[in-house]
Protein backbone atom coordinates (compact mmCIF):
# COMPACT_ATOMS: atom_id res chain seq x y z
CA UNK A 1 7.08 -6.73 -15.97
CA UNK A 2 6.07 -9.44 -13.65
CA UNK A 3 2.94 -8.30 -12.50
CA UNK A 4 1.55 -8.26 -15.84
CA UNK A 5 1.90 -12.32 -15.59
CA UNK A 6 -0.33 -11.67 -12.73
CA UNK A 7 -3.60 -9.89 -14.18
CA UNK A 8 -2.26 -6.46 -12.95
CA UNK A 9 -1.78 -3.22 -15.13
CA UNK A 10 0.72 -0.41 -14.74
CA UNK A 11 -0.14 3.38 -14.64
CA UNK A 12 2.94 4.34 -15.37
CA UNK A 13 2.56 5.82 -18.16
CA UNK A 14 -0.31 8.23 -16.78
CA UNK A 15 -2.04 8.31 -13.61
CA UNK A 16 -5.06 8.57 -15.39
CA UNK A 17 -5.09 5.15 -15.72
CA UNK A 18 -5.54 4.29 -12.33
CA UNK A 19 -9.11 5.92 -12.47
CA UNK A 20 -10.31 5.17 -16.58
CA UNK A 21 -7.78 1.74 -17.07
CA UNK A 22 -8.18 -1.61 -16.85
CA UNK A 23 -8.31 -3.14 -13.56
CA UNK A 24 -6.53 -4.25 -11.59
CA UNK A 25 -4.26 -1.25 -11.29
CA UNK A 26 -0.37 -2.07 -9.90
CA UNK A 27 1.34 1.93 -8.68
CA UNK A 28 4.68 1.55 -9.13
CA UNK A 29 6.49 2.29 -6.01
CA UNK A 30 9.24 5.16 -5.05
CA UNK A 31 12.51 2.77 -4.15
CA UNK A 32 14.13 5.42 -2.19
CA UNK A 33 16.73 4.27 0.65
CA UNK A 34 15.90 6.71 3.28
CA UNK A 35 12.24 5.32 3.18
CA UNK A 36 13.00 1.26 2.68
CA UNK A 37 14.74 1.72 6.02
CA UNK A 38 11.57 3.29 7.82
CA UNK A 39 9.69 0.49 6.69
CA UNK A 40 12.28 -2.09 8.40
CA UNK A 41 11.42 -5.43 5.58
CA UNK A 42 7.40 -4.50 6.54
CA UNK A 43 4.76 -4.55 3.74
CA UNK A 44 3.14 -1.27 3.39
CA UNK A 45 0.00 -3.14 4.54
CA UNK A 46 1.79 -4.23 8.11
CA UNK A 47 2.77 -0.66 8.06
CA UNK A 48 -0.34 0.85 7.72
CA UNK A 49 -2.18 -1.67 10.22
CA UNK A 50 0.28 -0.29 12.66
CA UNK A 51 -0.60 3.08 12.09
CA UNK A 52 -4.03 2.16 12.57
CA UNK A 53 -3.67 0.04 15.63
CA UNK A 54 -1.41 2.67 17.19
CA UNK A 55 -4.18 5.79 16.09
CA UNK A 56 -7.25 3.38 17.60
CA UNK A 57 -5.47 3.61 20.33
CA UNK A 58 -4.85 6.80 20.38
CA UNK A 59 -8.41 7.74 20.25
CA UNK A 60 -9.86 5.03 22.51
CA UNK A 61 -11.39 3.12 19.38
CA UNK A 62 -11.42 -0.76 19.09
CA UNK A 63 -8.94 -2.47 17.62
CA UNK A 64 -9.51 -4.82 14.41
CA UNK A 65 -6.87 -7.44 14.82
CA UNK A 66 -6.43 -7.38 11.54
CA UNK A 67 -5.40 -3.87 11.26
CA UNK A 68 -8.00 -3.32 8.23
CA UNK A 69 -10.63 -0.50 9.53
């Protein structure tokens, strides 16, 4: 698995890991068509900055420009 090579450390073989493992922690992600479309070639960090930016908004809130409150 590449991210090994990287310092990370899968879960998948309990999610228990993710809590009482060694970190870092990679979650191995659902590759399900349907959803790869909705995320049109965006990271799921883009994604959720979005989301935020879009629910600041929303609300009236400030904006972090970097999408990470």
């Amino acid at each position: 698995m590449p991210f090994r090579a990287d310092g990370w450390h899968s879960q998948g073989s309990s999610d228990l890991l993710a809590v009482l493992g060694p970190a870092p922690v990679a979650t191995p992600s659902n590759n399900t068509p349907a959803l790869r479309r909705r995320m049109n070639r965006r990271t799921f960090r883009a994604w959720q900055a979005e989301q935020g930016a879009r629910r600041a908004r929303r609300h009236g809130a400030s904006v972090d420009p970097d999408g990470l409150l």
